[in-house]
C-alpha atoms as a PDB file:
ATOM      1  CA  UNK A   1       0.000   0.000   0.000  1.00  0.00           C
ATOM      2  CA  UNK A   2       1.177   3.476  -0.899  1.00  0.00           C
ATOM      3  CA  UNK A   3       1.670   5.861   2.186  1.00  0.00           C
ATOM      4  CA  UNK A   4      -0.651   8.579   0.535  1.00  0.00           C
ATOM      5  CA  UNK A   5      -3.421   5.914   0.298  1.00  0.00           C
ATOM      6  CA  UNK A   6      -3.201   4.707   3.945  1.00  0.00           C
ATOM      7  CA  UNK A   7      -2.862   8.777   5.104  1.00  0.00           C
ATOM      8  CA  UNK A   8      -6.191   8.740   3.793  1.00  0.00           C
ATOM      9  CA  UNK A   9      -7.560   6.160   6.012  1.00  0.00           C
ATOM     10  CA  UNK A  10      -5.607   7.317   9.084  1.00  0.00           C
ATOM     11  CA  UNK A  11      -7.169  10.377   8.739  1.00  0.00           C
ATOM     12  CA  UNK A  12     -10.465   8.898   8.675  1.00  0.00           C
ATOM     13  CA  UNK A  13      -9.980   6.626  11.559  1.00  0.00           C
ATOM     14  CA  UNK A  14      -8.713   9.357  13.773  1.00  0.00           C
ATOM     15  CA  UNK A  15     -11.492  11.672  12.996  1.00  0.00           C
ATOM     16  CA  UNK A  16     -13.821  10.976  15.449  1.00  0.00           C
ATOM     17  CA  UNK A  17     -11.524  10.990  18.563  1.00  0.00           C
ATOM     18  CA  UNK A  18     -10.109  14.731  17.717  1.00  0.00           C
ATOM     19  CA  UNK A  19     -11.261  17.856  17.973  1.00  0.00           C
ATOM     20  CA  UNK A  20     -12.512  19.462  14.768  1.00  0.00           C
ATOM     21  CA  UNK A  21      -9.851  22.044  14.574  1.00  0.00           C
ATOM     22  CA  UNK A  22      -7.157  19.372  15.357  1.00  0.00           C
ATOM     23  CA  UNK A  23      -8.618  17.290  12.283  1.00  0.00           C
ATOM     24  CA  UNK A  24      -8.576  19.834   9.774  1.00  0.00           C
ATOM     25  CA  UNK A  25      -4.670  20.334  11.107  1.00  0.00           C
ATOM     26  CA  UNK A  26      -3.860  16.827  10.130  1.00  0.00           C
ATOM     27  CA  UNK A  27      -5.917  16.915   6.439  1.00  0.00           C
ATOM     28  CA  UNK A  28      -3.638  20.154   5.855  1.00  0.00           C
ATOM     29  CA  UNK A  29      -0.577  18.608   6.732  1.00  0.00           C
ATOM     30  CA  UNK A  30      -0.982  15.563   4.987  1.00  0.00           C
ATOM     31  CA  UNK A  31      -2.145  17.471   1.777  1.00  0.00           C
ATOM     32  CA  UNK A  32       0.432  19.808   1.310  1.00  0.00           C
ATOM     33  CA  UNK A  33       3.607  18.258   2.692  1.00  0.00           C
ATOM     34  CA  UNK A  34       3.257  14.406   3.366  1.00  0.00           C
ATOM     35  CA  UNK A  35       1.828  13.391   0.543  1.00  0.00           C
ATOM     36  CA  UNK A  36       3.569  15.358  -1.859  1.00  0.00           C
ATOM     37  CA  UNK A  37       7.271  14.305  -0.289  1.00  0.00           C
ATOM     38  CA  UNK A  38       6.217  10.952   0.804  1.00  0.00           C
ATOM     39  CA  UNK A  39       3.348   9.800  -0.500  1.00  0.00           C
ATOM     40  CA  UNK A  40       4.538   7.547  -3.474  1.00  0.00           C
ATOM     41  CA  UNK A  41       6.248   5.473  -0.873  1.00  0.00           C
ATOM     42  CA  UNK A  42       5.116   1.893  -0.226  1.00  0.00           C
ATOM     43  CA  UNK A  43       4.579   1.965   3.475  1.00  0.00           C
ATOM     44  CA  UNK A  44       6.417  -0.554   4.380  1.00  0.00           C
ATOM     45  CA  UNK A  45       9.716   1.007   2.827  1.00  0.00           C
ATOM     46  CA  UNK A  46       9.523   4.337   4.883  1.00  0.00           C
ATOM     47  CA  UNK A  47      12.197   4.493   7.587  1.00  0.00           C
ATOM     48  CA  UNK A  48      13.116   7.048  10.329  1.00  0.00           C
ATOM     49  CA  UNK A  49      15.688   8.264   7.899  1.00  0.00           C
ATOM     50  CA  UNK A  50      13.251   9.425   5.461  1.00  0.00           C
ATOM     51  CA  UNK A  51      11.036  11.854   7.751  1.00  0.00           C
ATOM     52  CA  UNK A  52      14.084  12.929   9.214  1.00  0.00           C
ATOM     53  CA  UNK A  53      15.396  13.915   6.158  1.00  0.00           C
ATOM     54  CA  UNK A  54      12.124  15.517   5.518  1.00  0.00           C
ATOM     55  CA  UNK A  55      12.071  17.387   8.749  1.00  0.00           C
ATOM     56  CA  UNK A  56      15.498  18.913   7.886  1.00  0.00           C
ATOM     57  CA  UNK A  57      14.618  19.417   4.288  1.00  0.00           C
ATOM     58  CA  UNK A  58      11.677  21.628   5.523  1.00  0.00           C
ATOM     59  CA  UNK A  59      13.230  23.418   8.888  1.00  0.00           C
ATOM     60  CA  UNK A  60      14.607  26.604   6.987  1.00  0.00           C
ATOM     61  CA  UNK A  61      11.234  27.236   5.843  1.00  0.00           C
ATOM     62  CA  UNK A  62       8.977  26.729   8.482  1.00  0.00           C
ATOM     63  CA  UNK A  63       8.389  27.690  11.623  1.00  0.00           C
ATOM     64  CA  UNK A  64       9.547  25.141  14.652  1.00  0.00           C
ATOM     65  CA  UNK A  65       5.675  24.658  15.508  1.00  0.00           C
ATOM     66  CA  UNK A  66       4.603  24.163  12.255  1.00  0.00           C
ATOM     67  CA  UNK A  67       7.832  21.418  11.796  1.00  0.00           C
ATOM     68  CA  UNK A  68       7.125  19.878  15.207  1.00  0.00           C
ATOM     69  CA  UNK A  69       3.205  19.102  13.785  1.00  0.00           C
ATOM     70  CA  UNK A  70       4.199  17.602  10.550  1.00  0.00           C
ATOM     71  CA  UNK A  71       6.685  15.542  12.230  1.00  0.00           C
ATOM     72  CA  UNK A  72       4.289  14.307  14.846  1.00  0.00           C
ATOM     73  CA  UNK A  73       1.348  13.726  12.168  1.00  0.00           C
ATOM     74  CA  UNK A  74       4.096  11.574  10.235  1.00  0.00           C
ATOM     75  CA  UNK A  75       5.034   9.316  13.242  1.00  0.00           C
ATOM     76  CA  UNK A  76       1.721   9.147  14.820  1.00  0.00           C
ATOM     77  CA  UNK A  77       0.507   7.914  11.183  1.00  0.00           C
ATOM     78  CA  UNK A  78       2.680   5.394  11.015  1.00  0.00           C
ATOM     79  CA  UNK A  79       2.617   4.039  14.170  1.00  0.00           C
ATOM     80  CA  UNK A  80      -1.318   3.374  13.971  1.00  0.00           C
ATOM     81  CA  UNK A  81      -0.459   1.533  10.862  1.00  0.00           C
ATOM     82  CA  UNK A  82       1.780  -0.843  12.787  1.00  0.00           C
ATOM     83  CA  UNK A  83      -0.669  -1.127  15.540  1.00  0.00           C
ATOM     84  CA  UNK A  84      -3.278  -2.415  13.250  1.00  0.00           C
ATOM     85  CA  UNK A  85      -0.694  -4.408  11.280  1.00  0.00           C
ATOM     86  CA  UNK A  86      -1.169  -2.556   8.372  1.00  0.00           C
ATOM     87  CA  UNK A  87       2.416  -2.245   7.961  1.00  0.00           C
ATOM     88  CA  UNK A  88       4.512  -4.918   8.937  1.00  0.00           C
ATOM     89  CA  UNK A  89       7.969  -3.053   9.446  1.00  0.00           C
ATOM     90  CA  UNK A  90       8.529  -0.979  12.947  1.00  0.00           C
ATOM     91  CA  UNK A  91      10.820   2.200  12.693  1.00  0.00           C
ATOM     92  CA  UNK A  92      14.076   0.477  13.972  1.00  0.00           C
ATOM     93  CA  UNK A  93      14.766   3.871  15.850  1.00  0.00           C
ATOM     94  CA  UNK A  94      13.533   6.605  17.223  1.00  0.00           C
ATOM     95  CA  UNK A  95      13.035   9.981  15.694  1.00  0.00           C
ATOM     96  CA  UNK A  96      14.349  12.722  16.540  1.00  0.00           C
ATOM     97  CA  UNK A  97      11.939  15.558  15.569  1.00  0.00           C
ATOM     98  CA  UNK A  98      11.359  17.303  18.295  1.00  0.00           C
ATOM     99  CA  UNK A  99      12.417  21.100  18.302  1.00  0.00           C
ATOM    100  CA  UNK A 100      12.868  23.319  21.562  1.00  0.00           C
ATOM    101  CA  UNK A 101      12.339  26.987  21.095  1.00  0.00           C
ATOM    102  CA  UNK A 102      10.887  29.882  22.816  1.00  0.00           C
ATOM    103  CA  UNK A 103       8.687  32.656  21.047  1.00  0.00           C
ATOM    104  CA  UNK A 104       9.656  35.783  20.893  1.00  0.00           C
ATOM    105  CA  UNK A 105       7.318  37.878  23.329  1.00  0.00           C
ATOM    106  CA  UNK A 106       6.519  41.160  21.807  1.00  0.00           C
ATOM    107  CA  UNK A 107       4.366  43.639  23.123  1.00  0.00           C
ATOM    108  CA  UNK A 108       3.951  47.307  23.052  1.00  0.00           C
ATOM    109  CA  UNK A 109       5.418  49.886  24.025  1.00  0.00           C
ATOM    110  CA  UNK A 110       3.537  52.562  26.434  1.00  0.00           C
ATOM    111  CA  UNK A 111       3.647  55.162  23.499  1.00  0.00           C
ATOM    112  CA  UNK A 112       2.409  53.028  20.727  1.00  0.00           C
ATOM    113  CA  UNK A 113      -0.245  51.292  23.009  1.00  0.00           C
ATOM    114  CA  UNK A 114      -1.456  54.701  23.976  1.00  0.00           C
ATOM    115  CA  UNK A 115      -1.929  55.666  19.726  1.00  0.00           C
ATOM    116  CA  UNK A 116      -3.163  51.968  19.248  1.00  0.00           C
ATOM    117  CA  UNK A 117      -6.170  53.393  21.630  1.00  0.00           C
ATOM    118  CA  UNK A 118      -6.644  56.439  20.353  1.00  0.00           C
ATOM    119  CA  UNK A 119      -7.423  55.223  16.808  1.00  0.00           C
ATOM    120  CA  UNK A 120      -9.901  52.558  17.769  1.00  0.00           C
ATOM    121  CA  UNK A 121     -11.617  54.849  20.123  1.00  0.00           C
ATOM    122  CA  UNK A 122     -12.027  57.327  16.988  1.00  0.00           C
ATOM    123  CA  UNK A 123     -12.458  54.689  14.353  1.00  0.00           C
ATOM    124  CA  UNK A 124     -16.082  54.099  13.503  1.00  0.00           C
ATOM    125  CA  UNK A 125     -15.275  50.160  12.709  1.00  0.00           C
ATOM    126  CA  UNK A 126     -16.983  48.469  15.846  1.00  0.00           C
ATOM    127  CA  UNK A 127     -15.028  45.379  15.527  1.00  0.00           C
ATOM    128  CA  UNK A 128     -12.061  47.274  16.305  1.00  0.00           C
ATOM    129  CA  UNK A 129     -12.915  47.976  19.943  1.00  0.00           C
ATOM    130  CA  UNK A 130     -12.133  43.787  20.312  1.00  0.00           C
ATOM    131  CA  UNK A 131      -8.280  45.340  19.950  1.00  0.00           C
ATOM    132  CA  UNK A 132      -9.090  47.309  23.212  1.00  0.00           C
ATOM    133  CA  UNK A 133     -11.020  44.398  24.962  1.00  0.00           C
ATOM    134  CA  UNK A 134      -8.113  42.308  24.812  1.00  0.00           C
ATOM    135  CA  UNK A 135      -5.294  44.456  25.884  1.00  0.00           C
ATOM    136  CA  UNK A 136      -7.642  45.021  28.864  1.00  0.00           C
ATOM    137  CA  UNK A 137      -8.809  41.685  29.993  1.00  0.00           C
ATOM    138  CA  UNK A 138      -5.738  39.346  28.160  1.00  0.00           C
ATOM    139  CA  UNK A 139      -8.176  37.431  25.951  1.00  0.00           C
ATOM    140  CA  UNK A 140      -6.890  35.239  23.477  1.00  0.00           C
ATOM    141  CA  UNK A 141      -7.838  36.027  20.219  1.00  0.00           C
ATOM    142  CA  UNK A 142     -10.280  32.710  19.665  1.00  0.00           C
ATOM    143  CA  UNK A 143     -11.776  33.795  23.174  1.00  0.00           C
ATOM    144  CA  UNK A 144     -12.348  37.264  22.143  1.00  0.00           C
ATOM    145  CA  UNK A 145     -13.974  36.170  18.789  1.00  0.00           C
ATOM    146  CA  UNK A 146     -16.029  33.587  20.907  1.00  0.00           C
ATOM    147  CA  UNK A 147     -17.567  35.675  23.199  1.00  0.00           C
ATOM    148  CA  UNK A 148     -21.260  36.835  23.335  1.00  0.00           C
ATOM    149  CA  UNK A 149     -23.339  39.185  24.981  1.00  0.00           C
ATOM    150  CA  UNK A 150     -24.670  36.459  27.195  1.00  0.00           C
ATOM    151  CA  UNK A 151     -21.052  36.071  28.997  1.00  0.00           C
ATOM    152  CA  UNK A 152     -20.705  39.343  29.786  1.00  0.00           C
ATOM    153  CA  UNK A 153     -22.403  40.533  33.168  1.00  0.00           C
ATOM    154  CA  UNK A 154     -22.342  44.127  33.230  1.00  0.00           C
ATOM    155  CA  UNK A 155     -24.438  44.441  36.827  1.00  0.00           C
ATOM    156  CA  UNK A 156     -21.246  42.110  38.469  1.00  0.00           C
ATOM    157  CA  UNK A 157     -18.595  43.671  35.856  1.00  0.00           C
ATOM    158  CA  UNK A 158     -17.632  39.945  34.876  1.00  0.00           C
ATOM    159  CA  UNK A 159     -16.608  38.559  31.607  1.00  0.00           C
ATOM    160  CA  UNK A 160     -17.181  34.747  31.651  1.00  0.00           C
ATOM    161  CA  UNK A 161     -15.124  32.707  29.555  1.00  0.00           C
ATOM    162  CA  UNK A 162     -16.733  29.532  28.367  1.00  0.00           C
ATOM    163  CA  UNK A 163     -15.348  29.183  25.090  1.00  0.00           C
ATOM    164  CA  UNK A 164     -12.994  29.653  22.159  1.00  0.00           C
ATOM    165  CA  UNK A 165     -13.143  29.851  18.178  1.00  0.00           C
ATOM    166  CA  UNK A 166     -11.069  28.018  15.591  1.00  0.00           C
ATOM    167  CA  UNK A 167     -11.228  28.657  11.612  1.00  0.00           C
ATOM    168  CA  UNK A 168     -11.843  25.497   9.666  1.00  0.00           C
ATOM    169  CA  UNK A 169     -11.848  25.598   5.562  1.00  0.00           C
ATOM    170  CA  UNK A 170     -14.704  24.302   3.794  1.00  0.00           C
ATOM    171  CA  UNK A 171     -15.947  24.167   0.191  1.00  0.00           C
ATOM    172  CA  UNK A 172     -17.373  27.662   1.206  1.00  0.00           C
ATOM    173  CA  UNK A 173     -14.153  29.307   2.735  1.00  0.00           C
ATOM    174  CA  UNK A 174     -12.937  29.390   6.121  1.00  0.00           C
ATOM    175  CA  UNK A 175     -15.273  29.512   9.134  1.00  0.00           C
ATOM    176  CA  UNK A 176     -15.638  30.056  12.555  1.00  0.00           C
ATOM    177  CA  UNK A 177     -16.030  26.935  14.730  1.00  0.00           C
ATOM    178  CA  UNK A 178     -17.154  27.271  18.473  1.00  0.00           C
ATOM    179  CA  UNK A 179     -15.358  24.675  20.833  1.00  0.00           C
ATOM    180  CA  UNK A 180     -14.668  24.200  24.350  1.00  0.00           C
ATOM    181  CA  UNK A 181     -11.743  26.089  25.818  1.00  0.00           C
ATOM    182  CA  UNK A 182      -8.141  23.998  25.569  1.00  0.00           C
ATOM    183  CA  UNK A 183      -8.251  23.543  29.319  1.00  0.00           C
ATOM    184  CA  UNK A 184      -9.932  23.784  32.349  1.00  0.00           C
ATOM    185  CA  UNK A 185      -8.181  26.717  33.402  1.00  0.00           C
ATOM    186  CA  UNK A 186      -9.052  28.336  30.303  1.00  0.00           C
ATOM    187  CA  UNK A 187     -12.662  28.673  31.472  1.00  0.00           C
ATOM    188  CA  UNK A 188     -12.673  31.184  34.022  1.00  0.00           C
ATOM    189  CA  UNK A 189     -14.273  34.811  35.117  1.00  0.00           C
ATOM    190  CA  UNK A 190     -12.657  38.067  34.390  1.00  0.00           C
ATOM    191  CA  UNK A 191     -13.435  41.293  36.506  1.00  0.00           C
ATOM    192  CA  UNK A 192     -14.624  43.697  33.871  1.00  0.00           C
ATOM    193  CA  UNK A 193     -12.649  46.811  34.277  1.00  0.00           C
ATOM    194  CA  UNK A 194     -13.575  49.864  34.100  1.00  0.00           C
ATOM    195  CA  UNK A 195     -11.734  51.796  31.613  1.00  0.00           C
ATOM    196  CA  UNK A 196     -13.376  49.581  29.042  1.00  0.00           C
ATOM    197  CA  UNK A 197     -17.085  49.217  30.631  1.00  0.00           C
ATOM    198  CA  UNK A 198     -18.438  52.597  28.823  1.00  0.00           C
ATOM    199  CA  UNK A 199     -17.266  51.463  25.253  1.00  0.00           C
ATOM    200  CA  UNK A 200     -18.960  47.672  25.304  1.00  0.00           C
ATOM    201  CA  UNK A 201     -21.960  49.000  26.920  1.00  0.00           C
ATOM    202  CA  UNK A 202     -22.101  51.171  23.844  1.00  0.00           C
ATOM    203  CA  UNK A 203     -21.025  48.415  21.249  1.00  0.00           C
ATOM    204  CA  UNK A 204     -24.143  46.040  22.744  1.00  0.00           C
ATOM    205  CA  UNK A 205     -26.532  48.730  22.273  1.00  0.00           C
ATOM    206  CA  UNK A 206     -25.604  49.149  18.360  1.00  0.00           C
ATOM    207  CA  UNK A 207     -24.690  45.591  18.233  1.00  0.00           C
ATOM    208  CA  UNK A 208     -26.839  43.593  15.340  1.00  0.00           C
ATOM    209  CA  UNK A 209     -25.524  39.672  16.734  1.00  0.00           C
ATOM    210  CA  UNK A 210     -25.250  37.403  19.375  1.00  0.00           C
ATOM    211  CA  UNK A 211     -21.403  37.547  19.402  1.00  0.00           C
ATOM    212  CA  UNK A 212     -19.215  40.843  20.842  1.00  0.00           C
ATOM    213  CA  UNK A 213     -17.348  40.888  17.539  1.00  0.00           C
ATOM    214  CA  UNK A 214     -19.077  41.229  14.226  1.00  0.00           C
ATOM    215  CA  UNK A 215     -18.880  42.559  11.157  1.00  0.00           C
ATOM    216  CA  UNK A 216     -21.124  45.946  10.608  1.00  0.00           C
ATOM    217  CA  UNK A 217     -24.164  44.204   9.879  1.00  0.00           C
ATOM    218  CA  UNK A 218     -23.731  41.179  12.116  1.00  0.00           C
ATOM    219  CA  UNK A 219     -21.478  39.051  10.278  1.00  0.00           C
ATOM    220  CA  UNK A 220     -19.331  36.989  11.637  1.00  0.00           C
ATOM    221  CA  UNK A 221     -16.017  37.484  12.488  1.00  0.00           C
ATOM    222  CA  UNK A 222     -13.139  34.711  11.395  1.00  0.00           C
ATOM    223  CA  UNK A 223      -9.819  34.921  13.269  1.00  0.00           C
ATOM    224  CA  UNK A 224      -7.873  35.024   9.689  1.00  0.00           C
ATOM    225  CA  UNK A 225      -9.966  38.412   8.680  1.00  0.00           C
ATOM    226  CA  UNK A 226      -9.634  40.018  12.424  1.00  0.00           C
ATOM    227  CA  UNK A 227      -5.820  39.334  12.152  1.00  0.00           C
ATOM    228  CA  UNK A 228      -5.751  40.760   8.982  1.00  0.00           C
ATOM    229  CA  UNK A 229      -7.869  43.744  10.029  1.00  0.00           C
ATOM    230  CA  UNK A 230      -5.051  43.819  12.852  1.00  0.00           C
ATOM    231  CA  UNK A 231      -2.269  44.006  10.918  1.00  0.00           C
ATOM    232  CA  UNK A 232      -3.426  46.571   8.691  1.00  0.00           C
ATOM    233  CA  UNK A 233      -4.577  49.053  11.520  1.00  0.00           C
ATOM    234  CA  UNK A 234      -0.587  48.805  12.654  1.00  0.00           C
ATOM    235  CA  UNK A 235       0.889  49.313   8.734  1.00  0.00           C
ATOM    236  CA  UNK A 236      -1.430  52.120   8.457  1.00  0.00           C
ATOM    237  CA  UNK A 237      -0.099  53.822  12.202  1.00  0.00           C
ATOM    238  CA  UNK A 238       3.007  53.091  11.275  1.00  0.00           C
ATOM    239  CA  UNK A 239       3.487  50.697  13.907  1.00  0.00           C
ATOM    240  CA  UNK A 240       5.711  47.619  14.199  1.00  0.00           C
ATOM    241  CA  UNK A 241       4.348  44.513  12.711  1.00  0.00           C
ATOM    242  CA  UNK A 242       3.176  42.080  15.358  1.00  0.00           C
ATOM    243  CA  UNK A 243       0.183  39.185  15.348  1.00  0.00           C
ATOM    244  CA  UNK A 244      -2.763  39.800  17.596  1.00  0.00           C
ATOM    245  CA  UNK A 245      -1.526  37.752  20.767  1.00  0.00           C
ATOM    246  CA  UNK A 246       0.708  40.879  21.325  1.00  0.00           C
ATOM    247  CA  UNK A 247      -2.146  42.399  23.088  1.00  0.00           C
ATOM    248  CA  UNK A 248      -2.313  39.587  25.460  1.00  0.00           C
ATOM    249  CA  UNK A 249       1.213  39.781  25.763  1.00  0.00           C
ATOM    250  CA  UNK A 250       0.689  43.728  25.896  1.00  0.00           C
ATOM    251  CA  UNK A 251      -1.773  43.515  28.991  1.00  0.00           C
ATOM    252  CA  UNK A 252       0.459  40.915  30.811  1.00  0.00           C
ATOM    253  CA  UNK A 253       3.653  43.029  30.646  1.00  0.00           C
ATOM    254  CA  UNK A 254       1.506  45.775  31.875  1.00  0.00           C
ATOM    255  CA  UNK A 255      -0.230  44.788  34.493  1.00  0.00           C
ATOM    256  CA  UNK A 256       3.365  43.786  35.987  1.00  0.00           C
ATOM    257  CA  UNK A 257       4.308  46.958  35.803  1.00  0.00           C
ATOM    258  CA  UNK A 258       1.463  48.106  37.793  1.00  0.00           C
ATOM    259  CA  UNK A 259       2.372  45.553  40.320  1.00  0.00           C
ATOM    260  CA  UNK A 260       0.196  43.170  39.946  1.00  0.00           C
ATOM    261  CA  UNK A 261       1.154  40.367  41.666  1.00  0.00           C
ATOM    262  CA  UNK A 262       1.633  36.920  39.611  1.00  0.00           C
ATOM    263  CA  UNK A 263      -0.834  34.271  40.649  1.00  0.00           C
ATOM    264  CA  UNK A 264      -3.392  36.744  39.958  1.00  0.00           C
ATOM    265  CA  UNK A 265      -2.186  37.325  36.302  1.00  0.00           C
ATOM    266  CA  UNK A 266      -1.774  33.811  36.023  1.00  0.00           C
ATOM    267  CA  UNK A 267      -5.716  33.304  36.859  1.00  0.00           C
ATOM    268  CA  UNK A 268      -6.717  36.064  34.530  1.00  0.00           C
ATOM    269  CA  UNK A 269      -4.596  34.656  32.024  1.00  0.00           C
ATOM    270  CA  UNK A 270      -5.886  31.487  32.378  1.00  0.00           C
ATOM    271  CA  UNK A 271      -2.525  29.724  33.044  1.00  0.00           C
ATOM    272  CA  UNK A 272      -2.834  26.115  34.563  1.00  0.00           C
ATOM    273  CA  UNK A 273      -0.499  27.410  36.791  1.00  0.00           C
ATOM    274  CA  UNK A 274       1.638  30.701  38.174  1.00  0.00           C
ATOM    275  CA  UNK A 275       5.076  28.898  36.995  1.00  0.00           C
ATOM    276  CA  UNK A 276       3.736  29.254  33.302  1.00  0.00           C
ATOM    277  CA  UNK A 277       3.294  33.050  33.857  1.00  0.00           C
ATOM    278  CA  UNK A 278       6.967  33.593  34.999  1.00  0.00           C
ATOM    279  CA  UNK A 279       8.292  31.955  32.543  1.00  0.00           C
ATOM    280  CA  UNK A 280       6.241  33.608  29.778  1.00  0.00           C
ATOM    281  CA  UNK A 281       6.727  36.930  31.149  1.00  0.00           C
ATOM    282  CA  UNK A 282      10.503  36.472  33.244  1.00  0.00           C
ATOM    283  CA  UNK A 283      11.622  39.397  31.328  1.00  0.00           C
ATOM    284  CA  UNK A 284       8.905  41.581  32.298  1.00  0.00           C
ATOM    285  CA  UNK A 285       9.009  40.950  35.773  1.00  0.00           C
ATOM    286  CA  UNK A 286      12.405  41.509  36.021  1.00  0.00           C
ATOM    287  CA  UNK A 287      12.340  44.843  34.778  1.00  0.00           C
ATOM    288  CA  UNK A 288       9.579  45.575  37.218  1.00  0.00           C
ATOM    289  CA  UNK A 289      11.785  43.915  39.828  1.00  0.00           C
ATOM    290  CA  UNK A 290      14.627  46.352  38.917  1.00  0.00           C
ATOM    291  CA  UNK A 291      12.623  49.317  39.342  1.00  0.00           C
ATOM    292  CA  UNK A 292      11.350  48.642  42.587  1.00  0.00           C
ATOM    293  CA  UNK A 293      14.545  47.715  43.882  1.00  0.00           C
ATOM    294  CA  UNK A 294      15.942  51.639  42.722  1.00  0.00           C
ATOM    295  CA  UNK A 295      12.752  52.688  44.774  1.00  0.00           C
ATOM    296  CA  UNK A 296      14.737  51.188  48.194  1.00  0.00           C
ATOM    297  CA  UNK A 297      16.120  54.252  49.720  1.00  0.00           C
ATOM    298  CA  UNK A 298      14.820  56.860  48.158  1.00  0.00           C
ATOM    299  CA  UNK A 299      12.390  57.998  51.491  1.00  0.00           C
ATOM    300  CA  UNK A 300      16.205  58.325  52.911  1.00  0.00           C
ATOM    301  CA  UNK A 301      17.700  60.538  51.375  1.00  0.00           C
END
């Protein structure tokens, strides 16, 4: 059996233990690089050697996330076919595919925050004030484009997060697809503040859908065409080029700076745990640390 003909049945096997956004994942993978490299290969003749050289053959020009998945899809593929004894050879070592790296966190500065907000707040794009929700509150962007009208208690001043988006491609485009937060953590309540409170009591009063996020007449609101939006509102202020988790990374760096203390971030965040926050945000809290420490003295002198 060729590989590309049993990636087809792996695919449908797995289908109905994954999540749908983890599905359409694997079908892109398999389309566009296993098949293509890999696929002509009788099954039984693929070795360790080969994905590895694929791995390497494709590092330079992707990203270490997007290697790691095609490397796992690969392996995890092949390994179901020697479960079920569809292939009868076992990779005689293991693979090495694994890549350690640590994203860059960028955020902004005060200055450009500060002219980020001032151009939403003038803009007469409602969608746009989701760019202000999130570098209050530290939403991800799937949780921003998830949430509706319902999770937001205004009397309390809580936003409830109970969910998160995914795009999925169909024959009719990409679309949004409502699923469960990643973990339990990931569900949790977020004290509205109030430097935002005026604006989305204003954008549910014009507001034409069931979702905080919509297009002008109540479309709705993909996370490819908000990131897009996103990226053009920085090009056109002049502002360096960054994806949307920048606000999240954004609020984080500044709420250390106003002293908030970790394990509250981390539960805001929606961190399984405060260890996850330092790490993400060392950097930031060191700089914080640093400043407070120049503070020691200063009622002396």
């Amino acid at each position: 059996m060729k590989y590309r003909e049993w990636l087809e049945q792996w695919l449908f096997l797995v289908k109905p233990s994954i999540k749908q956004c983890t599905y359409e994942r694997y079908t892109s993978v398999v389309k566009i690089h296993l098949k293509p490299n890999l696929g002509e290969y009788d099954i039984d003749d693929l070795t360790a050697r080969h994905l590895q050289t694929l791995i390497a053959n494709l590092s330079g020009a992707y990203s270490p996330g997007t290697i790691n998945c095609i490397a796992f899809v690969a392996k995890r593929s092949l390994l179901c076919a020697e479960e079920l004894e569809v292939r009868q050879t076992r990779l005689n070592c293991k693979m090495r595919y694994r890549l350690r790296y640590k994203r860059d966190i960028k955020c902004l500065t005060v200055a450009n925050q500060m002219k980020l907000e001032k151009y939403v707040s003038n803009s007469e794009i409602p969608k746009l004030f989701g760019i202000t929700i999130c570098l209050y509150t530290g939403l991800r962007v799937g949780e921003l484009l998830a949430l509706k009208w319902s999770d937001i208690d205004f009397k309390n001043s809580i936003i409830y997060v109970n969910s998160t988006c995914h795009d999925i491609y169909t024959n009719a485009g990409y679309e949004k697809l409502i699923v469960a937060p990643k973990t339990f953590t990931s569900k949790r309540e977020i004290p509205l503040p109030k430097r935002i409170t005026p604006g989305l009591k204003d954008l549910s009063k014009a507001s034409k859908s069931d979702f905080v996020i919509s297009g002008k007449d109540g479309q709705v609101v993909s996370k490819r065409s908000y990131e897009s939006t996103f990226g053009s509102v920085l090009k056109k202020l002049g502002l360096p080029h960054m994806g949307l988790h920048s606000l999240r990374h954004t609020f984080a760096t500044r709420a250390l700076e106003s002293g908030m203390d970790v394990k509250t971030l981390s539960e805001i965040l929606g961190h399984k745990n405060a260890a996850i926050t330092l790490n993400c945000y060392v950097h930031s809290l060191s700089e914080h640390k640093r400043a407070m420490m120049n503070k020691v003295g200063k009622n002396l002198q």
